[in-house]
N, C-alpha and C. Protein backbone atom coordinates (compact mmCIF):
# COMPACT_ATOMS: atom_id res chain seq x y z
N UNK A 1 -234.48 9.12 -58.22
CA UNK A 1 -233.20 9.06 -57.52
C UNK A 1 -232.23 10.05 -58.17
N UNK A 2 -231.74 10.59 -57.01
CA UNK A 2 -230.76 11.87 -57.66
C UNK A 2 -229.11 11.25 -57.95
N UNK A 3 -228.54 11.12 -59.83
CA UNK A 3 -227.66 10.66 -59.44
C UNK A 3 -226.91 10.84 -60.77
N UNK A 4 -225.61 10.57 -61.22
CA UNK A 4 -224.82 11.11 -62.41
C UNK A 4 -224.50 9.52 -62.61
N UNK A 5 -224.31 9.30 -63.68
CA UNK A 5 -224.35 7.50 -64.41
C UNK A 5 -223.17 8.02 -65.54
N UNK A 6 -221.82 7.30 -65.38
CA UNK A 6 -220.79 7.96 -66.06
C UNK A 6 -220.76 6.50 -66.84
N UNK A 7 -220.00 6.93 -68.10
CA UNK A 7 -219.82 5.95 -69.44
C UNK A 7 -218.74 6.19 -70.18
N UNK A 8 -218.05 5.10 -70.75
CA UNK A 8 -217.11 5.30 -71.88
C UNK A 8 -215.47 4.97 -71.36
N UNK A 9 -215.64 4.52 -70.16
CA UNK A 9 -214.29 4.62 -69.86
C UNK A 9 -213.33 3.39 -70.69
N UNK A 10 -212.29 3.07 -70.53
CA UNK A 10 -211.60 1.85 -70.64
C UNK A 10 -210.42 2.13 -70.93
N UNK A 11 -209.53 0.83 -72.07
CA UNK A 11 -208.08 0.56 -71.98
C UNK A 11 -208.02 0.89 -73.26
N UNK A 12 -206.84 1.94 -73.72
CA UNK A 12 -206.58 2.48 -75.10
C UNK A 12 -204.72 2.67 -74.75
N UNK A 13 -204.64 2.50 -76.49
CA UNK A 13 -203.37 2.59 -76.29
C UNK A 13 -202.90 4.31 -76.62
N UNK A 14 -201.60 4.12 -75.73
CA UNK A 14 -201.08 5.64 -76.30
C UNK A 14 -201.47 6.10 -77.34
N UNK A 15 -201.89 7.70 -77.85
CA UNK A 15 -202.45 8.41 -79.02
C UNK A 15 -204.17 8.14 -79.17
N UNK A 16 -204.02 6.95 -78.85
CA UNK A 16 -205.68 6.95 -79.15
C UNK A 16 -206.49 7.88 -78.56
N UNK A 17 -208.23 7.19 -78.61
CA UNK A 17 -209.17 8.84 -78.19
C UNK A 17 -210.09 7.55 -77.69
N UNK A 18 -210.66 8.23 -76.51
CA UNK A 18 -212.16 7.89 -75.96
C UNK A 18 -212.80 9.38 -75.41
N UNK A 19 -214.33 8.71 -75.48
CA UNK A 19 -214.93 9.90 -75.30
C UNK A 19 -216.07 9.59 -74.24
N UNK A 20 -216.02 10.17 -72.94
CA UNK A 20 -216.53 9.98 -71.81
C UNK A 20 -218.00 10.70 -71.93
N UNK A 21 -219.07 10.10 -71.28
CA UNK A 21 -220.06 10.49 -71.02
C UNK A 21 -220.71 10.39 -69.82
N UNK A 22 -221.78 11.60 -69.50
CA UNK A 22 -222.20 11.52 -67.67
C UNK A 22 -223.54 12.39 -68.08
N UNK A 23 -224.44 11.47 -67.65
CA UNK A 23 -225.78 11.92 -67.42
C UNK A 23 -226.46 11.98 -66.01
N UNK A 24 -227.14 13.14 -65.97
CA UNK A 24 -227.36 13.50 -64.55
C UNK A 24 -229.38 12.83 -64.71
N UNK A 25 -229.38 12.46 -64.15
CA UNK A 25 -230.71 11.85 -63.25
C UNK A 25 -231.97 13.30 -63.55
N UNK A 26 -233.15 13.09 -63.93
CA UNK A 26 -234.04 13.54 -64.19
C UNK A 26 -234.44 14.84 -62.60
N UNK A 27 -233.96 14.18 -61.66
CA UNK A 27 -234.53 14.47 -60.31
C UNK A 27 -233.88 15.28 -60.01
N UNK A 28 -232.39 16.01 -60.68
CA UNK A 28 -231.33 16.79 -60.62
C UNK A 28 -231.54 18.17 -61.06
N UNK A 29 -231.67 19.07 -60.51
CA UNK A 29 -232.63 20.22 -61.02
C UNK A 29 -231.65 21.70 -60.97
N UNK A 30 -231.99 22.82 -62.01
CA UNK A 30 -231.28 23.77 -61.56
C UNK A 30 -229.36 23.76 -61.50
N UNK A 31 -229.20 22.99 -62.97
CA UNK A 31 -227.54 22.64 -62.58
C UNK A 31 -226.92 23.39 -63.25
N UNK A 32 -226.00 24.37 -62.71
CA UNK A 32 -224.74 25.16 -62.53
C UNK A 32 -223.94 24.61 -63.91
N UNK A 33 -222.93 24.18 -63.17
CA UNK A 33 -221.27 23.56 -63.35
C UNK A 33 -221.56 22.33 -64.36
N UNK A 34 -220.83 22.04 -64.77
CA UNK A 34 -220.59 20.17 -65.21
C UNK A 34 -219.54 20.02 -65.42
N UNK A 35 -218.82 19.19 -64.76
CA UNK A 35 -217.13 18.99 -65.22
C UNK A 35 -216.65 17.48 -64.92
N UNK A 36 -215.57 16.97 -65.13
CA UNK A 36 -214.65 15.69 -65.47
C UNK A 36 -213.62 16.36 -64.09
N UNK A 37 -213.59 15.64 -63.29
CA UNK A 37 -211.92 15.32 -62.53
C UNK A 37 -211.85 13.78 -63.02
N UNK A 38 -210.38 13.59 -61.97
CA UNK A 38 -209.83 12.58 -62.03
C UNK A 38 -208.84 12.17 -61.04
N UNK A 39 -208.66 11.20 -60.57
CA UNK A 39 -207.95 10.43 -59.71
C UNK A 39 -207.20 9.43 -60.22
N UNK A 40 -205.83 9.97 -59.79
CA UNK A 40 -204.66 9.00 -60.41
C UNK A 40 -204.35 7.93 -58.46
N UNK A 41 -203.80 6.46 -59.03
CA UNK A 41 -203.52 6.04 -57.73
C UNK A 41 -202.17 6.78 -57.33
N UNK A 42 -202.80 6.76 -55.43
CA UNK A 42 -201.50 7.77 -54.94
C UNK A 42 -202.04 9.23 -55.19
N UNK A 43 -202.73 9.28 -55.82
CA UNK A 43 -202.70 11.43 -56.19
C UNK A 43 -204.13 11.83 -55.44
N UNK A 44 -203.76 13.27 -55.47
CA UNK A 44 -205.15 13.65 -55.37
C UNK A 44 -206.27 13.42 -56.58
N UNK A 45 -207.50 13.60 -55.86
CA UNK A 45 -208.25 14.09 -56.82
C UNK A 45 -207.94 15.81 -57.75
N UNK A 46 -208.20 15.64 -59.14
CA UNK A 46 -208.09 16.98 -59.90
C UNK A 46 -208.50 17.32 -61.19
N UNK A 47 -209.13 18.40 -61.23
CA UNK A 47 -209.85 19.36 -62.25
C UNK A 47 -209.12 18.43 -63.26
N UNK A 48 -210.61 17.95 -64.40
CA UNK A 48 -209.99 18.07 -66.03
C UNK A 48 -210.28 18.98 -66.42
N UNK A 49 -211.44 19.48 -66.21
CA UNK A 49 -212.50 20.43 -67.58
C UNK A 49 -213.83 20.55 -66.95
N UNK A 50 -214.24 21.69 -66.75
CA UNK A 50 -215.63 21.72 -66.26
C UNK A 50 -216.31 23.18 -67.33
N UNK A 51 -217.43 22.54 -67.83
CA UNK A 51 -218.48 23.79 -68.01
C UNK A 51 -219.29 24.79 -67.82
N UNK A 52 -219.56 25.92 -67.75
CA UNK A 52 -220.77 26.51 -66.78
C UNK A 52 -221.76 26.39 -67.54
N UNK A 53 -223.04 26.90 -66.87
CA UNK A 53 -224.64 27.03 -67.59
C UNK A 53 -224.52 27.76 -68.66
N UNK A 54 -223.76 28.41 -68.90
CA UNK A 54 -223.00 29.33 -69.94
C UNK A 54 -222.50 29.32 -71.00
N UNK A 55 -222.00 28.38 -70.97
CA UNK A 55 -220.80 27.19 -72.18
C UNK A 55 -219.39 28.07 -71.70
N UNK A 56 -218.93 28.58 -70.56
CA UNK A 56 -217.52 28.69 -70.87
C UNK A 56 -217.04 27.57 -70.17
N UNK A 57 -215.61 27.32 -70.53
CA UNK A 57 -215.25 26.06 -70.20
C UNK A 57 -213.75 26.51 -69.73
N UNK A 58 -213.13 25.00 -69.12
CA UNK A 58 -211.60 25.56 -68.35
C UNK A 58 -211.31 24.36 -68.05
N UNK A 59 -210.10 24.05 -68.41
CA UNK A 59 -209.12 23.08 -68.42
C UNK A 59 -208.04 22.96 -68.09
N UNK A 60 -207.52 21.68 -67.57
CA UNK A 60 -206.48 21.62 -66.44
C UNK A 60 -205.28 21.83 -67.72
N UNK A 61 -204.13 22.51 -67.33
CA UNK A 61 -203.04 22.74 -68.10
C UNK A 61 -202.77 21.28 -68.61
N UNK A 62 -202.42 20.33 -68.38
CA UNK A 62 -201.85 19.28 -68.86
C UNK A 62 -202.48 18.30 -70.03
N UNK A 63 -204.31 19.20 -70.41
CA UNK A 63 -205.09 18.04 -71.32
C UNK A 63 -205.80 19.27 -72.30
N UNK A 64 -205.38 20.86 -71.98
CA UNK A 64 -205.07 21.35 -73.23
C UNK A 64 -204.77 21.21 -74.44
N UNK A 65 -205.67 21.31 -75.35
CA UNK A 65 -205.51 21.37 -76.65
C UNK A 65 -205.38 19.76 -77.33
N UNK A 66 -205.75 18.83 -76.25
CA UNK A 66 -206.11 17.28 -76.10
C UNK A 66 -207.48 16.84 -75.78
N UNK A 67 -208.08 17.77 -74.97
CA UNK A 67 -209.35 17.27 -74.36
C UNK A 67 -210.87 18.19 -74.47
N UNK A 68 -211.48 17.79 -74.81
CA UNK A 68 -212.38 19.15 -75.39
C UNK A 68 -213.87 18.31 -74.67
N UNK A 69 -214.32 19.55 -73.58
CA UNK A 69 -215.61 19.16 -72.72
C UNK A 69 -217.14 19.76 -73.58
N UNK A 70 -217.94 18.80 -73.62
CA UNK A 70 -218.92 19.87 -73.88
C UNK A 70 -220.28 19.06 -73.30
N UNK A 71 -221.19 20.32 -73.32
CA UNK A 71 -222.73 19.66 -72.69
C UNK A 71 -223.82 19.76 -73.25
N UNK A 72 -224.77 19.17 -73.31
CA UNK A 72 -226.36 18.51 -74.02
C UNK A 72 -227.13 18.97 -72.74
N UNK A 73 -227.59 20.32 -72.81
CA UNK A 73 -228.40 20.98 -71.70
C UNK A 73 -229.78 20.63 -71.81
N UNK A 74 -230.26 20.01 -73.13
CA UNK A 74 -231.60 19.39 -73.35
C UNK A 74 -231.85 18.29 -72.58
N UNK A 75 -230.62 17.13 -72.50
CA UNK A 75 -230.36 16.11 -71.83
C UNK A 75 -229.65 16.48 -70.51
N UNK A 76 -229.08 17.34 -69.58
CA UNK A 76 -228.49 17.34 -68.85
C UNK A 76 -227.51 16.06 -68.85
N UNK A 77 -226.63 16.62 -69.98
CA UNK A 77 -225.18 15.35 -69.95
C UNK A 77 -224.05 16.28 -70.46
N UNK A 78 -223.11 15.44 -69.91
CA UNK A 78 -221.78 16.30 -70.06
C UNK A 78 -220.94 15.19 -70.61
N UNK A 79 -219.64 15.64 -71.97
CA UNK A 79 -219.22 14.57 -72.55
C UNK A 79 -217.67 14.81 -72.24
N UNK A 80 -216.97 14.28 -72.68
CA UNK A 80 -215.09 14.34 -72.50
C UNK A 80 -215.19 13.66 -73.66
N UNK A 81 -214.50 14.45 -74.85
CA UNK A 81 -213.56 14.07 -75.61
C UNK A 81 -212.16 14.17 -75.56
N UNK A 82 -211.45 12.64 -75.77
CA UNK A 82 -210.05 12.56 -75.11
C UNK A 82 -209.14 12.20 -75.76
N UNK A 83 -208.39 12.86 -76.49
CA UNK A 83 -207.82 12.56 -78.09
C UNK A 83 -205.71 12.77 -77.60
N UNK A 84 -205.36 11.99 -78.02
CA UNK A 84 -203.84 11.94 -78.08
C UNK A 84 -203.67 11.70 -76.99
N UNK A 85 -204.71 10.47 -76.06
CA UNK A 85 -203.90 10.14 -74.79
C UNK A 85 -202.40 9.97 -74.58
N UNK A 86 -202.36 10.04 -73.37
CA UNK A 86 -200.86 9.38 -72.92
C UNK A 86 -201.30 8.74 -71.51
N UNK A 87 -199.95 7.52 -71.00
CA UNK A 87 -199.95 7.04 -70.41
C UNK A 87 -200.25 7.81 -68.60
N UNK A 88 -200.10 8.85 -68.62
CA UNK A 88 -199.92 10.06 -67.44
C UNK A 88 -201.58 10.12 -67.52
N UNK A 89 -202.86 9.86 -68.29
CA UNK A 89 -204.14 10.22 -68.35
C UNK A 89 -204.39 9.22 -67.80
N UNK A 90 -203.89 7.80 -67.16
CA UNK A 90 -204.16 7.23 -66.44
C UNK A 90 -205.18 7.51 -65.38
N UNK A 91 -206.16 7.14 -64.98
CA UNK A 91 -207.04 7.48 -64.11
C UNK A 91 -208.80 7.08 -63.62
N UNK A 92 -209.34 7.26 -62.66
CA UNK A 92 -210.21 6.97 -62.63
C UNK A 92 -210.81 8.61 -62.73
N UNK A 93 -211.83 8.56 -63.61
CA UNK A 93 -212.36 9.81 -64.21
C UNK A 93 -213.77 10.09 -63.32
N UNK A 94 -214.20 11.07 -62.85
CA UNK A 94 -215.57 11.30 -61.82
C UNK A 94 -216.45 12.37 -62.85
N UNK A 95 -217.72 12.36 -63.10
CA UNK A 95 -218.51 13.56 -63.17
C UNK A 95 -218.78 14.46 -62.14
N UNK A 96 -218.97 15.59 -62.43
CA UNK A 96 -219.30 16.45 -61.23
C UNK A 96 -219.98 17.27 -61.62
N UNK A 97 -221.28 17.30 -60.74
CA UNK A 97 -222.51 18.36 -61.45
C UNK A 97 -222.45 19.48 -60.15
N UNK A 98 -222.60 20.44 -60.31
CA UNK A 98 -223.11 21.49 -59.31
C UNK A 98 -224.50 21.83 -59.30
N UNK A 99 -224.98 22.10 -58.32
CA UNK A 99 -226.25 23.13 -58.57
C UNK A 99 -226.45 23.90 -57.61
N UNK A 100 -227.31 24.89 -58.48
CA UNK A 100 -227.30 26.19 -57.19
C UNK A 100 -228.48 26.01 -56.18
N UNK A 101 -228.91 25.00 -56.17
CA UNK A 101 -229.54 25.12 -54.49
C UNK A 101 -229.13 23.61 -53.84
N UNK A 102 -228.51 22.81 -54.81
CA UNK A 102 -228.90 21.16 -53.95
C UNK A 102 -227.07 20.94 -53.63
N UNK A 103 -226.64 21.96 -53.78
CA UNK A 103 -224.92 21.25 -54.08
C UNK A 103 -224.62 20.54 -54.67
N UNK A 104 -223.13 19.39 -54.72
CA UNK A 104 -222.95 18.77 -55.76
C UNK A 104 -223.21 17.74 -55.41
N UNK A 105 -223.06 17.13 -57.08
CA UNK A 105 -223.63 15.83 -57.20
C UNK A 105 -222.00 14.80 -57.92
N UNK A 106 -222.11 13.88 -57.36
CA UNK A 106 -220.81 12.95 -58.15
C UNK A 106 -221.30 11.50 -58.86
N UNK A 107 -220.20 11.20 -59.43
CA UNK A 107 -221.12 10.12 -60.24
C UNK A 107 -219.44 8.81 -59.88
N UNK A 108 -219.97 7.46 -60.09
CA UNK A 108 -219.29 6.51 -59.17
C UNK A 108 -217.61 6.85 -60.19
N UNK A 109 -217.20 6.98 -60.60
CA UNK A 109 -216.38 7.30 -61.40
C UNK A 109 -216.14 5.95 -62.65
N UNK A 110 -214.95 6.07 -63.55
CA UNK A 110 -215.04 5.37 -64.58
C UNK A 110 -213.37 5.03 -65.09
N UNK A 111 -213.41 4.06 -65.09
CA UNK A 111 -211.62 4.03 -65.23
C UNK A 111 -210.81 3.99 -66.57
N UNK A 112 -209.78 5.19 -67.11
CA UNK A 112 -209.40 4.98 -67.94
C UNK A 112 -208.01 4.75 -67.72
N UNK A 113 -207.50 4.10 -68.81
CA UNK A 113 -206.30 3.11 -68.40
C UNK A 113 -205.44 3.50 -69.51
N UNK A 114 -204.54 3.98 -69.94
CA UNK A 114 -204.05 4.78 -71.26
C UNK A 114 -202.67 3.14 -71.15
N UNK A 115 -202.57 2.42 -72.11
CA UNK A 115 -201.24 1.79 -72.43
C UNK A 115 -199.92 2.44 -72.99
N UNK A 116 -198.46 2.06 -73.11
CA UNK A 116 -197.49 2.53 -73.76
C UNK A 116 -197.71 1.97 -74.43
């Protein structure tokens, strides 16, 4: 079954750190991209941090120099480290895999909840 299985989410207080994880399914072949959005209630969906096959990486202005993406290409997994939350990181967090022949792949998302 083709599919991304996301981990790590939950309730932290302001400053703290969690560190998100998303593993893509064995059956997932040929993958591009790997990146973190997120969905605030009321908002759109939007870019945190995504990787290429490459290791360059790109991040949404607002989790700069806070949020640092990286990937386990042995494992096809992609991680979010999420350090000096704030209450605004509120969100339900999605994986997103690309690939260059199957398109993308999403994973059910994972909710992080930042306290004051």
């Amino acid at each position: 079954q083709e599919q991304l299985v996301e981990s790590g989410g939950g309730l932290v207080q302001a400053g703290g750190s969690l560190r998100l994880s998303c593993a893509a399914s064995g059956s997932i072949f040929s993958i591009a991209n790997m990146g973190w959005y997120r969905q605030a209630p009321g908002k759109q969906r939007e870019l945190v941090a995504d990787i290429t096959s490459g290791g360059s990486t790109n991040y949404a202005d607002s989790v700069k120099g806070r949020f640092t993406i990286s990937r386990d290409y042995a494992k096809n997994m992609v991680y979010l480290q999420m350090n000096s939350l704030k209450p605004e990181d509120t969100a339900v967090y999605y994986c997103k895999c690309g690939t260059y022949y199957k398109g993308d792949y999403w994973g059910q998302g994972t909710q992080v909840t930042v306290s004051s």
